[in-house]
C-alpha atoms as a PDB file:
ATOM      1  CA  UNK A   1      -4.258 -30.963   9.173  1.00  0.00           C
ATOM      2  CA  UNK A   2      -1.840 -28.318   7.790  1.00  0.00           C
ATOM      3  CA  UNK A   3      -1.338 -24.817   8.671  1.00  0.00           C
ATOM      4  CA  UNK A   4      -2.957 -22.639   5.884  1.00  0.00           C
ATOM      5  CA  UNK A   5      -0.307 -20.562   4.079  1.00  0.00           C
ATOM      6  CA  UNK A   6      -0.397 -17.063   2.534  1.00  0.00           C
ATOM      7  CA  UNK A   7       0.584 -18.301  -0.850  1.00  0.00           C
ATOM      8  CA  UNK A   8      -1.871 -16.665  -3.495  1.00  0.00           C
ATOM      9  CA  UNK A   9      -3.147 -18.985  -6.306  1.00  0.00           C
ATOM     10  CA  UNK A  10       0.038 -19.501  -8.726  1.00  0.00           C
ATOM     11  CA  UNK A  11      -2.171 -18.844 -11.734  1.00  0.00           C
ATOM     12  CA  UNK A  12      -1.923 -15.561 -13.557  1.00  0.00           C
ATOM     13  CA  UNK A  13      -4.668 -13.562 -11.269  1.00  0.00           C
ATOM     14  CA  UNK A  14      -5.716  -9.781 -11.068  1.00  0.00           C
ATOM     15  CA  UNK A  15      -3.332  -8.436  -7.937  1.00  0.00           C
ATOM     16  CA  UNK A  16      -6.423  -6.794  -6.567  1.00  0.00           C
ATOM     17  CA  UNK A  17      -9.750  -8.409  -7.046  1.00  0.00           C
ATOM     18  CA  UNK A  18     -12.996  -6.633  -5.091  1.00  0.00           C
ATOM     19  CA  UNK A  19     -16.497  -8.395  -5.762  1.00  0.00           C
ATOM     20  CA  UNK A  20     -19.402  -6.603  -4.329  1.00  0.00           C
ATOM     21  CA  UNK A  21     -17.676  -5.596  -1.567  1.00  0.00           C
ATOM     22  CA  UNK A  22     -19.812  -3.614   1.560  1.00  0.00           C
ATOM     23  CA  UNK A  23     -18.440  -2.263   5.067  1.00  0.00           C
ATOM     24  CA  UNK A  24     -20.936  -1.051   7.019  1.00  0.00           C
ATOM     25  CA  UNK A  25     -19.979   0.761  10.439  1.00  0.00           C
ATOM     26  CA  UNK A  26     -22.329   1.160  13.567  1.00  0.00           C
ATOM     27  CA  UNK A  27     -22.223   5.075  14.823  1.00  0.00           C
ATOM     28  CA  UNK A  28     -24.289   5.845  17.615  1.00  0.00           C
ATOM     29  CA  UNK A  29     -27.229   3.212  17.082  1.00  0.00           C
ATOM     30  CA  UNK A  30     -27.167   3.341  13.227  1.00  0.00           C
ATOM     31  CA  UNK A  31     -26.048   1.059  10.653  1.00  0.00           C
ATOM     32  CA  UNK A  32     -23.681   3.815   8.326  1.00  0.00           C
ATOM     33  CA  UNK A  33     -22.726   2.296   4.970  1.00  0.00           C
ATOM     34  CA  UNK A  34     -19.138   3.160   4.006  1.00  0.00           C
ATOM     35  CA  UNK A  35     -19.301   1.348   0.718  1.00  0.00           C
ATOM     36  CA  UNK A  36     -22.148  -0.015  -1.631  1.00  0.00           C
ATOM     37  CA  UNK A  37     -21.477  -3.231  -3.155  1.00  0.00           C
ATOM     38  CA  UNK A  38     -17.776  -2.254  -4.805  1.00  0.00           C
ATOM     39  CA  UNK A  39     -16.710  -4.025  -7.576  1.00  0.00           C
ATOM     40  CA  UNK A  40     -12.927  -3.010  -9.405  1.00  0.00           C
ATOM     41  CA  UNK A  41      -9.716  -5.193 -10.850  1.00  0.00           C
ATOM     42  CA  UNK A  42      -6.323  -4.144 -10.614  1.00  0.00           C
ATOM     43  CA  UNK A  43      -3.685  -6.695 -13.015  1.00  0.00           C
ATOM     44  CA  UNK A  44       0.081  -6.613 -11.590  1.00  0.00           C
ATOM     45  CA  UNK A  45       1.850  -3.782 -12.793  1.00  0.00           C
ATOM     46  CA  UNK A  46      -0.714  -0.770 -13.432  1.00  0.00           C
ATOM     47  CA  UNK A  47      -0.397   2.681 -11.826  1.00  0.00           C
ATOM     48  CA  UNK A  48      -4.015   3.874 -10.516  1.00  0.00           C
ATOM     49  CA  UNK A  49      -5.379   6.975  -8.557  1.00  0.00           C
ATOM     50  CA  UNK A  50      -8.192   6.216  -6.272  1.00  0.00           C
ATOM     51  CA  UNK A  51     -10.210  10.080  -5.987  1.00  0.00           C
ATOM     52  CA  UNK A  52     -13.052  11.387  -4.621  1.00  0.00           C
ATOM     53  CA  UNK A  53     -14.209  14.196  -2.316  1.00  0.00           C
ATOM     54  CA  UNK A  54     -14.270  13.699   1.534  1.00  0.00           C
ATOM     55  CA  UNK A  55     -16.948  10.500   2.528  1.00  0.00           C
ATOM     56  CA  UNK A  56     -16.990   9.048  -0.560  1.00  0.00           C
ATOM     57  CA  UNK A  57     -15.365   5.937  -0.135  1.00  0.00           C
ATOM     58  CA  UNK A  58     -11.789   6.424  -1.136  1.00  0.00           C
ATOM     59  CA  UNK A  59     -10.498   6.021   2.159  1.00  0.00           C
ATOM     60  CA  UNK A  60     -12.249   3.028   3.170  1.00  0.00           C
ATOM     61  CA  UNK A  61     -11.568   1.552   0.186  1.00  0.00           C
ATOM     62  CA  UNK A  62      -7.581   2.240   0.542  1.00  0.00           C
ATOM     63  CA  UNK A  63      -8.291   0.435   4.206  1.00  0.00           C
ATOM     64  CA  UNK A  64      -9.235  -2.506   2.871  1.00  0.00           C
ATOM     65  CA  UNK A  65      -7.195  -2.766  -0.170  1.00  0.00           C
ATOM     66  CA  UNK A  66      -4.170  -2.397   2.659  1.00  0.00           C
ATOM     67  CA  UNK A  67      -5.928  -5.074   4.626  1.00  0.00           C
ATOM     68  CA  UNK A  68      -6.465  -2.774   7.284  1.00  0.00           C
ATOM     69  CA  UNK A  69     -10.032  -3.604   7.272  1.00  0.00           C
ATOM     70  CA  UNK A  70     -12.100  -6.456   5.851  1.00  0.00           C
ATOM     71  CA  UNK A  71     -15.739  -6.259   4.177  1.00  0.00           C
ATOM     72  CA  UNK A  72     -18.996  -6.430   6.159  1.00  0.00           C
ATOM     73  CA  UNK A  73     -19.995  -8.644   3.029  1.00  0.00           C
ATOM     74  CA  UNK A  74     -18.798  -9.239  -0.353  1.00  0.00           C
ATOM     75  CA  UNK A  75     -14.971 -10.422  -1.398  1.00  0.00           C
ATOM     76  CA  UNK A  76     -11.630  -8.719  -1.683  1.00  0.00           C
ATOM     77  CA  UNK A  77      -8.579 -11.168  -3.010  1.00  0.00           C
ATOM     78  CA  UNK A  78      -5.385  -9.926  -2.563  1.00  0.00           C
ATOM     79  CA  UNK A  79      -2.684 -11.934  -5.271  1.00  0.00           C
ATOM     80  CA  UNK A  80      -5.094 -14.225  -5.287  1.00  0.00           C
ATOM     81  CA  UNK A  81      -5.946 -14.745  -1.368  1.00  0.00           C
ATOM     82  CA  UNK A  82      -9.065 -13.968   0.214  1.00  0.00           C
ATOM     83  CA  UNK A  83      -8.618 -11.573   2.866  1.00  0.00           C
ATOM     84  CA  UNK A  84     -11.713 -12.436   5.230  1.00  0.00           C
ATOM     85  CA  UNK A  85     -10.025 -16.251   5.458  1.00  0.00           C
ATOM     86  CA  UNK A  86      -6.854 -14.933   7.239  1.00  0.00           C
ATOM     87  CA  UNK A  87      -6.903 -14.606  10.942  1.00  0.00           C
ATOM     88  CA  UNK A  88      -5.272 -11.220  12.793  1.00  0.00           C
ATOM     89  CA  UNK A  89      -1.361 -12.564  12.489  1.00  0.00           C
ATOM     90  CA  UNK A  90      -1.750 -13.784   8.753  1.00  0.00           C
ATOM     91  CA  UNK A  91      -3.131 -10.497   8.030  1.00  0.00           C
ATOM     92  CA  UNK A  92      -0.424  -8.964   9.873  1.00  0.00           C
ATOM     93  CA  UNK A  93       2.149 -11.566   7.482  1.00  0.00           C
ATOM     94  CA  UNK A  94      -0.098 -10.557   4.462  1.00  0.00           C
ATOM     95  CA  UNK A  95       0.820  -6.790   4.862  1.00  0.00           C
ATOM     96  CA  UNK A  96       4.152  -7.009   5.658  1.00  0.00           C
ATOM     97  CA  UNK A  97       5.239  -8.813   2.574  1.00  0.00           C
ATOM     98  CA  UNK A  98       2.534  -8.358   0.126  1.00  0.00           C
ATOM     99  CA  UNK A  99       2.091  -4.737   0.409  1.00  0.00           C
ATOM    100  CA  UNK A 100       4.643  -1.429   1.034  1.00  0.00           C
ATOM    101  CA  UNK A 101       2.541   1.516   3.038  1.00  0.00           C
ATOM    102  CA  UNK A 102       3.867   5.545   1.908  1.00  0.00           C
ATOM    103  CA  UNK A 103       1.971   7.885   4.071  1.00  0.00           C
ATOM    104  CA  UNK A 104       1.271  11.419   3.754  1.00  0.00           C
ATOM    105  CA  UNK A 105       3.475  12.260   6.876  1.00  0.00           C
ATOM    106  CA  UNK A 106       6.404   9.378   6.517  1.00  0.00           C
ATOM    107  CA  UNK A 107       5.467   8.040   9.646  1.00  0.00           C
ATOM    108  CA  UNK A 108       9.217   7.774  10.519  1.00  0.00           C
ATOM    109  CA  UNK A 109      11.431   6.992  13.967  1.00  0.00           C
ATOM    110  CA  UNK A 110      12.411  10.259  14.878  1.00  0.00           C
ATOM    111  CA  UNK A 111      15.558   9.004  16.527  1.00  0.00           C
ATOM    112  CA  UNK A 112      16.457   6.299  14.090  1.00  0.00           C
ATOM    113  CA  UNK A 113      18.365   7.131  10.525  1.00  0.00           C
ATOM    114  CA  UNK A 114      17.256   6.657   7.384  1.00  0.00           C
ATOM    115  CA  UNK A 115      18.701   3.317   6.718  1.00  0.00           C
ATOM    116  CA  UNK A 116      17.350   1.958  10.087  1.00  0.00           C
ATOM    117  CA  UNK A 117      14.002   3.046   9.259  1.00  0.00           C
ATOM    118  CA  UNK A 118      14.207   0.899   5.799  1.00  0.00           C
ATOM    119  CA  UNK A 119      15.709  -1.793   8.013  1.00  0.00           C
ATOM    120  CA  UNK A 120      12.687  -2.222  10.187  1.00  0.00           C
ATOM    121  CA  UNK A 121      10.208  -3.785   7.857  1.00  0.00           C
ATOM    122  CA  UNK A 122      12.407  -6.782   7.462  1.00  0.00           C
ATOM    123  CA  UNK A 123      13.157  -6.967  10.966  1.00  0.00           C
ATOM    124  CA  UNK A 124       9.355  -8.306  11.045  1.00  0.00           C
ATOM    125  CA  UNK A 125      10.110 -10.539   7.887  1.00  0.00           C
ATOM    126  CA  UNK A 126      12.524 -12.344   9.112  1.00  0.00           C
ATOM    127  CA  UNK A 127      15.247 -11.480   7.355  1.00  0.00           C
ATOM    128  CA  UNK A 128      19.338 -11.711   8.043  1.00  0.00           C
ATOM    129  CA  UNK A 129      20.314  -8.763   9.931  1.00  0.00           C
ATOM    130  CA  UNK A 130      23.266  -8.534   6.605  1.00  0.00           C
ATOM    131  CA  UNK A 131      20.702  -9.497   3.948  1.00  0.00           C
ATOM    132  CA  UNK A 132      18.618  -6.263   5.866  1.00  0.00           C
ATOM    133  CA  UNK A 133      21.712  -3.694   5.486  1.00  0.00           C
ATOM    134  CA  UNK A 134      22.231  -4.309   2.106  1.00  0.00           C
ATOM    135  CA  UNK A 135      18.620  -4.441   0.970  1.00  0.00           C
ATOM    136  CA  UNK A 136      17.757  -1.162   2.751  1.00  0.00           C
ATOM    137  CA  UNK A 137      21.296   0.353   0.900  1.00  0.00           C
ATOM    138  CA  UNK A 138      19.819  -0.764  -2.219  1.00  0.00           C
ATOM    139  CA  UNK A 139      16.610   0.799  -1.771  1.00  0.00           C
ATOM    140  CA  UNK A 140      17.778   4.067  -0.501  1.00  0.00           C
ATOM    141  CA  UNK A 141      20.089   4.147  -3.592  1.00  0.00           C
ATOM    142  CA  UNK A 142      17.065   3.626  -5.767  1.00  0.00           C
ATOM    143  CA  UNK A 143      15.177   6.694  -4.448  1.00  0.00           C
ATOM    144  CA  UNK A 144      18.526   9.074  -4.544  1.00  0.00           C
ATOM    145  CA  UNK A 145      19.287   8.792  -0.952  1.00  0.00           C
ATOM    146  CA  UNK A 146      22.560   6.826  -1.441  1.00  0.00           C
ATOM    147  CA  UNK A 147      24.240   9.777   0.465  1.00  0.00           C
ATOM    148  CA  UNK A 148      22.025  10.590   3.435  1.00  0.00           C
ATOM    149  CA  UNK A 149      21.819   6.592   5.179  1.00  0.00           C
ATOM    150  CA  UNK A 150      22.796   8.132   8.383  1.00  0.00           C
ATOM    151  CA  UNK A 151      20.935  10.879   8.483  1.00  0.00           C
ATOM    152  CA  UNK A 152      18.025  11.701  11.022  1.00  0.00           C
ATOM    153  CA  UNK A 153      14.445  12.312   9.846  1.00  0.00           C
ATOM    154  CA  UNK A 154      15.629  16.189  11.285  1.00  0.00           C
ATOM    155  CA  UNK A 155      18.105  16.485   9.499  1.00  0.00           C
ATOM    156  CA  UNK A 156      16.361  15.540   6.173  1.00  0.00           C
ATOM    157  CA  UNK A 157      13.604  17.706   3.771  1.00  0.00           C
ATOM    158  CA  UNK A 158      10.211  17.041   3.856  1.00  0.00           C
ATOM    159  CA  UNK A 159      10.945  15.263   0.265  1.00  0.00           C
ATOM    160  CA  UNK A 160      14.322  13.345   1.588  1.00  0.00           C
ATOM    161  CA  UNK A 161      11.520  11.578   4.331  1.00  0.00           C
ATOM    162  CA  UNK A 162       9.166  11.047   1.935  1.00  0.00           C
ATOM    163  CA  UNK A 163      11.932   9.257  -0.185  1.00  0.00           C
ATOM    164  CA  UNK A 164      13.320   7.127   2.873  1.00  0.00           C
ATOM    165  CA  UNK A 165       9.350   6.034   3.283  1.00  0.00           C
ATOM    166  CA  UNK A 166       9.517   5.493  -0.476  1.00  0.00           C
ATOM    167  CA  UNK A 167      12.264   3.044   0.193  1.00  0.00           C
ATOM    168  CA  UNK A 168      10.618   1.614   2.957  1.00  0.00           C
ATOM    169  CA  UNK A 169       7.982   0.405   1.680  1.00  0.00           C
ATOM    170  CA  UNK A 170       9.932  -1.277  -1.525  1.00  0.00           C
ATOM    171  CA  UNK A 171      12.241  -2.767   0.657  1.00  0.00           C
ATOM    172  CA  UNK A 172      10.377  -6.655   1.095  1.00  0.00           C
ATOM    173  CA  UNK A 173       9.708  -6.666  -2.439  1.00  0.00           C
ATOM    174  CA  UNK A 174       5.867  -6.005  -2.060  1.00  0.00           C
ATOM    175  CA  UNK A 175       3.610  -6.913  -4.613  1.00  0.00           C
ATOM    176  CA  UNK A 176       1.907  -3.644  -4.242  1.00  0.00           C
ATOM    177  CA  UNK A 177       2.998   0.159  -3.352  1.00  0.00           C
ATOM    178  CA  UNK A 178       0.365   1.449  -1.486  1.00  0.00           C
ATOM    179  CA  UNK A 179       0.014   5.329  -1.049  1.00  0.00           C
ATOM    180  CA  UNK A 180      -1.889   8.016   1.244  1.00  0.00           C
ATOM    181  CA  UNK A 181      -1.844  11.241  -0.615  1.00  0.00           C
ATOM    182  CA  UNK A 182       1.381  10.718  -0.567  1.00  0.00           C
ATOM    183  CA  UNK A 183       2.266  14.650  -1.630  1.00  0.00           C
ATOM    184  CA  UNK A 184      -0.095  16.137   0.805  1.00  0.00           C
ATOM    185  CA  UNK A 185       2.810  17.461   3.266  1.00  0.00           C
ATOM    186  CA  UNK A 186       4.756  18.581   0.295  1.00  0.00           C
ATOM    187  CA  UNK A 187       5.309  21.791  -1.717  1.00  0.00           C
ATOM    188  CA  UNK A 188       5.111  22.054  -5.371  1.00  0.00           C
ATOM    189  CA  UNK A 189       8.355  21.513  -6.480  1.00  0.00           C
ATOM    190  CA  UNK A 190       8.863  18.541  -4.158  1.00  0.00           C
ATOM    191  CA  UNK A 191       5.688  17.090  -5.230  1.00  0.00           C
ATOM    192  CA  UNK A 192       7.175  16.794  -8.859  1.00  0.00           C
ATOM    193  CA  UNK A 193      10.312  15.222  -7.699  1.00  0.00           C
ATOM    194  CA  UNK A 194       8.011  12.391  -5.842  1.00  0.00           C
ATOM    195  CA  UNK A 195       5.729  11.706  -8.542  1.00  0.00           C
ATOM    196  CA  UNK A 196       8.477  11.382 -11.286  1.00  0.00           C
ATOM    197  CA  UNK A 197       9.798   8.617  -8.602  1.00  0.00           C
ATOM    198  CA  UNK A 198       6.543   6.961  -8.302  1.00  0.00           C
ATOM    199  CA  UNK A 199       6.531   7.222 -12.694  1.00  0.00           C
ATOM    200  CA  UNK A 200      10.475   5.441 -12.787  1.00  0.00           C
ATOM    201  CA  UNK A 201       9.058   2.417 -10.239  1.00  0.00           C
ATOM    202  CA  UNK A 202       5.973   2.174 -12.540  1.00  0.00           C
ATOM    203  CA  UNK A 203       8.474   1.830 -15.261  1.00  0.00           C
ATOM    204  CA  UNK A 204      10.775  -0.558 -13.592  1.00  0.00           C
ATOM    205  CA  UNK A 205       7.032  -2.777 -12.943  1.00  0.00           C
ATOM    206  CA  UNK A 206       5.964  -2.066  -9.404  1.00  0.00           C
ATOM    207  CA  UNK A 207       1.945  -1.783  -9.099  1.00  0.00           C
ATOM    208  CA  UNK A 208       1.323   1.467  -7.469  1.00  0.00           C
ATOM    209  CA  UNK A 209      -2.127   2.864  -6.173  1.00  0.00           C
ATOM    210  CA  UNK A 210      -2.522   5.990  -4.952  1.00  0.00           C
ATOM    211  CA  UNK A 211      -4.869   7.309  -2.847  1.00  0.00           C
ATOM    212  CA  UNK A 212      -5.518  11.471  -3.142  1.00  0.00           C
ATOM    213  CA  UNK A 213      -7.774  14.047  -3.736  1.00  0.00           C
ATOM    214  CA  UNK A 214      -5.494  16.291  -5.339  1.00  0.00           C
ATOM    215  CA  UNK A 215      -6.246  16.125  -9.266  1.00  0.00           C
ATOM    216  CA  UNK A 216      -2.016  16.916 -10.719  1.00  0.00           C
ATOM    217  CA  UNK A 217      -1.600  13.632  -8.748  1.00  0.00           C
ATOM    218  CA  UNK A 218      -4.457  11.595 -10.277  1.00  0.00           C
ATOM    219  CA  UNK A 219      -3.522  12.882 -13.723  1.00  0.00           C
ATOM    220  CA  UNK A 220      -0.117  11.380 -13.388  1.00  0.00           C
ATOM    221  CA  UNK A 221      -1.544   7.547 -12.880  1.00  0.00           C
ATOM    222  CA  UNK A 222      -2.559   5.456 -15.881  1.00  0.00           C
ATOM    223  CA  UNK A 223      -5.795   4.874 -14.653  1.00  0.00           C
ATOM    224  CA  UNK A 224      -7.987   6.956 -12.251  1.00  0.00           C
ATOM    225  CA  UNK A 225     -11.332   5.405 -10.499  1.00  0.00           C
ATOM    226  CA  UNK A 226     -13.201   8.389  -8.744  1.00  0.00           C
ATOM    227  CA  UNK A 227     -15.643   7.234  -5.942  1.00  0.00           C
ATOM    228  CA  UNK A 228     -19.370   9.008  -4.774  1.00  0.00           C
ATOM    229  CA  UNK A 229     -21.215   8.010  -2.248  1.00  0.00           C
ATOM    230  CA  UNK A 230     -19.649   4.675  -1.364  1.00  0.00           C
ATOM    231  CA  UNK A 231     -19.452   3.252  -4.955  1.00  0.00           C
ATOM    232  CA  UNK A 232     -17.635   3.817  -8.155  1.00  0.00           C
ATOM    233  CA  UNK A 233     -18.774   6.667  -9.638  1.00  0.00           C
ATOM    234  CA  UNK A 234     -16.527   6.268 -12.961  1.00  0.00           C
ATOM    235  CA  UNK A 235     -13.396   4.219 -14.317  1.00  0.00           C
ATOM    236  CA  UNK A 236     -10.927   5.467 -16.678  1.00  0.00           C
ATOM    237  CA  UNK A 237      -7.804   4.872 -18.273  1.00  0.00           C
ATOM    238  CA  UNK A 238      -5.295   8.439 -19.231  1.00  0.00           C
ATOM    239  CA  UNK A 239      -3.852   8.505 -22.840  1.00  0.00           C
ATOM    240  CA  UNK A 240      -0.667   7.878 -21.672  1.00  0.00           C
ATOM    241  CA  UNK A 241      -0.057   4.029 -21.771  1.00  0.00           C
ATOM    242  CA  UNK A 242       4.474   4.767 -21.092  1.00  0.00           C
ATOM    243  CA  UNK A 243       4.314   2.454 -18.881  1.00  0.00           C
ATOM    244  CA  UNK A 244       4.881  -1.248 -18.870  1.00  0.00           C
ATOM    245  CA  UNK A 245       1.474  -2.960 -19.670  1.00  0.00           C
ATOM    246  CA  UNK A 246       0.010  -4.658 -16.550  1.00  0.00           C
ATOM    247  CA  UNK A 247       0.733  -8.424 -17.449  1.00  0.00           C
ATOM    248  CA  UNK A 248       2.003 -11.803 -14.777  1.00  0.00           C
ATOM    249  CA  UNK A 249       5.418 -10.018 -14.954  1.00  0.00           C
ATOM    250  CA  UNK A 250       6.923  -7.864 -12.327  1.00  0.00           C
ATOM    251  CA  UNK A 251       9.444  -8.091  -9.888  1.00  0.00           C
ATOM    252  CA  UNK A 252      10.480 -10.691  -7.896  1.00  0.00           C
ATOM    253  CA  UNK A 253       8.703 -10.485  -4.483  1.00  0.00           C
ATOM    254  CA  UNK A 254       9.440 -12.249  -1.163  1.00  0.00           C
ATOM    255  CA  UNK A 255       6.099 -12.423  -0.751  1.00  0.00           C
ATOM    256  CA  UNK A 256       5.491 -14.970  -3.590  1.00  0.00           C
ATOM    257  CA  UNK A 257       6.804 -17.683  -0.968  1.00  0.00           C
ATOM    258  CA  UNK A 258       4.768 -19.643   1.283  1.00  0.00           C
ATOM    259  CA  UNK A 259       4.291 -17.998   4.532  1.00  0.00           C
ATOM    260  CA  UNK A 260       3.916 -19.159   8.085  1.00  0.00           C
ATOM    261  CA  UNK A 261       1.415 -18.127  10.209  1.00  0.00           C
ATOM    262  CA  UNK A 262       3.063 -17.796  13.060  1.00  0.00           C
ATOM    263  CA  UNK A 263       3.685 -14.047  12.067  1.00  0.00           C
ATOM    264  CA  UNK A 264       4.646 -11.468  14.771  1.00  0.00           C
ATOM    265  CA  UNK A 265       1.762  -8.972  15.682  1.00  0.00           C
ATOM    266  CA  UNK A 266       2.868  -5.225  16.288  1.00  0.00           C
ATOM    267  CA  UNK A 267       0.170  -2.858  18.279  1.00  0.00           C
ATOM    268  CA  UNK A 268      -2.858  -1.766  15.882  1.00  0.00           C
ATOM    269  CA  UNK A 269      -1.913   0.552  13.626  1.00  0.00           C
ATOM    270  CA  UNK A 270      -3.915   3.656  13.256  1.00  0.00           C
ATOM    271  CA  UNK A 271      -6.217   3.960  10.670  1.00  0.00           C
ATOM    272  CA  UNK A 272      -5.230   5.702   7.025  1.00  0.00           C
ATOM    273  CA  UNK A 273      -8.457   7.929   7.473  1.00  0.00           C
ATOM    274  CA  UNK A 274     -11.172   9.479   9.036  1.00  0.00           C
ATOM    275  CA  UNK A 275     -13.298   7.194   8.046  1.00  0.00           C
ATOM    276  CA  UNK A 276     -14.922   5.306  10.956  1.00  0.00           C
ATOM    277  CA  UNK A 277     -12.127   2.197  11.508  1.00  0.00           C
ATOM    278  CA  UNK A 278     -12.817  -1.449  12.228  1.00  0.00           C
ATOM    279  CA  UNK A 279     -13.509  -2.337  15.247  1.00  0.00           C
ATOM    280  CA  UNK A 280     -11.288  -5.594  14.859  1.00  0.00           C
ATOM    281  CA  UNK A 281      -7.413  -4.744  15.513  1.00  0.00           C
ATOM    282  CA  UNK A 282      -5.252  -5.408  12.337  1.00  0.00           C
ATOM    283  CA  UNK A 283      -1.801  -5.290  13.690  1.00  0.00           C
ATOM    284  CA  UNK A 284       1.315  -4.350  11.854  1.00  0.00           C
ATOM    285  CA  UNK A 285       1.380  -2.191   8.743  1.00  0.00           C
ATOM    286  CA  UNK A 286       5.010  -2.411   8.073  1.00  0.00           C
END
């Protein structure tokens, strides 16, 4: 028999398909339902806003679009690959190539510079320690940070760390950019600078899906689905179409090779939310 791979179905395919997806948790003795049968499409290439006040969904929903979680029932297929078929180290595999994390507080080594932080996703990918230095260069030079590779996260702005976990998580070529309010920990002026990036890699093709509650940031996606109560409440696209058209082009990812299984596991990450978290580890995020 062969090993299963993590290649996704070479046909042109939505990059994020959900299908009456529920997750139920259990909280002292009762059955608490997270999300209600969740349906939603997102093609290769479009720039959404997830929204919705606190315990509505969004967050759960940003879980298991980041395979951090998988449905009590229902189907989510990431590029084409169902994510309750994949064991904990393909899963692991899935999110390291398949899908660049920004979080609302960079989540960076403290004692490692910023082009050693870019570094370490590829360290899990396999990749040539040279190939690694001049990817991370690259991607530092795409968010501005061409200047600061040596730099501590001290020694860098709130916005400069934001921009090295910008770079981070384009540095494997992910299929998706996945962000957690990702101008929560930033002041106004900063949050500008970070969402015209995030508008420039939706131009260049990148999918990005952002995750806030802050409405500035939603306005500035192409699309914005706002969740109540577990479900989605309401769908819409902005007037603003700027952007490259979602379509089967975008840019070359690493991740559009077949995969081994044999994937190295990190400790669980912590969750992205509040939100009550699976009770089955995940591993890596990078």
């Amino acid at each position: 028999m062969t090993a299963p791979t993590l290649e996704g179905d070479q046909n042109v395919q939505p990059l994020i398909e959900m299908h009456d997806v529920v997750r139920e948790y259990e909280i002292g003795g009762e059955r608490v339902r997270a999300l209600n049968r969740v349906s939603l499409t997102i093609e290769h290439g479009e720039y959404v806003a997830i929204m919705g006040p606190s315990g509505s969904g969004k967050s759960t929903t940003m879980n298991m679009v980041g395979c951090l979680d998988v449905p009590t029932s229902g189907t989510y297929r990431l590029d084409g690959i169902d994510v309750a078929s994949l064991n904990d180290n393909e899963l692991a595999a899935l999110r390291n190539l398949k899908i660049g994390f920004v979080f609302q507080q960079f989540n960076l080594l403290s004692r490692t510079t910023a082009l050693q932080n870019v570094e370490l996703p590829m360290m899990y990918a396999g990749v040539s320690r040279k190939e690694q230095r001049a990817r991370a260069e690259e991607a530092l030079a795409k968010v501005g940070l061409s200047n600061r590779l040596q730099n501590r996260p001290n020694e860098l702005s709130g916005g400069q760390q934001q921009r090295v976990s910008i770079a981070r998580a384009l540095v494997n070529r992910p299929a998706l950019l996945l962000a957690d309010e990702p101008t929560g920990a930033l002041d106004s002026h900063t949050t500008e600078e970070i969402l015209e990036l995030f508008e420039d890699l939706h131009h260049q093709g990148h999918t990005i899906v952002i995750v806030t509650h802050e409405a500035e940031v939603g306005r500035r996606a192409k699309r914005i689905i706002r969740f109540v109560d577990g479900q989605v409440a309401s769908d819409s696209h902005s007037g603003s179409r700027s952007g490259p058209q979602p379509s089967d082009s975008r840019p070359h990812s690493q991740s559009d090779s077949v995969l081994s299984v044999s994937a190295r596991v990190s400790p669980t990450p912590e969750p992205l939310s509040s939100e009550p978290p699976s009770s089955e580890p995940v591993g890596e995020v990078f």
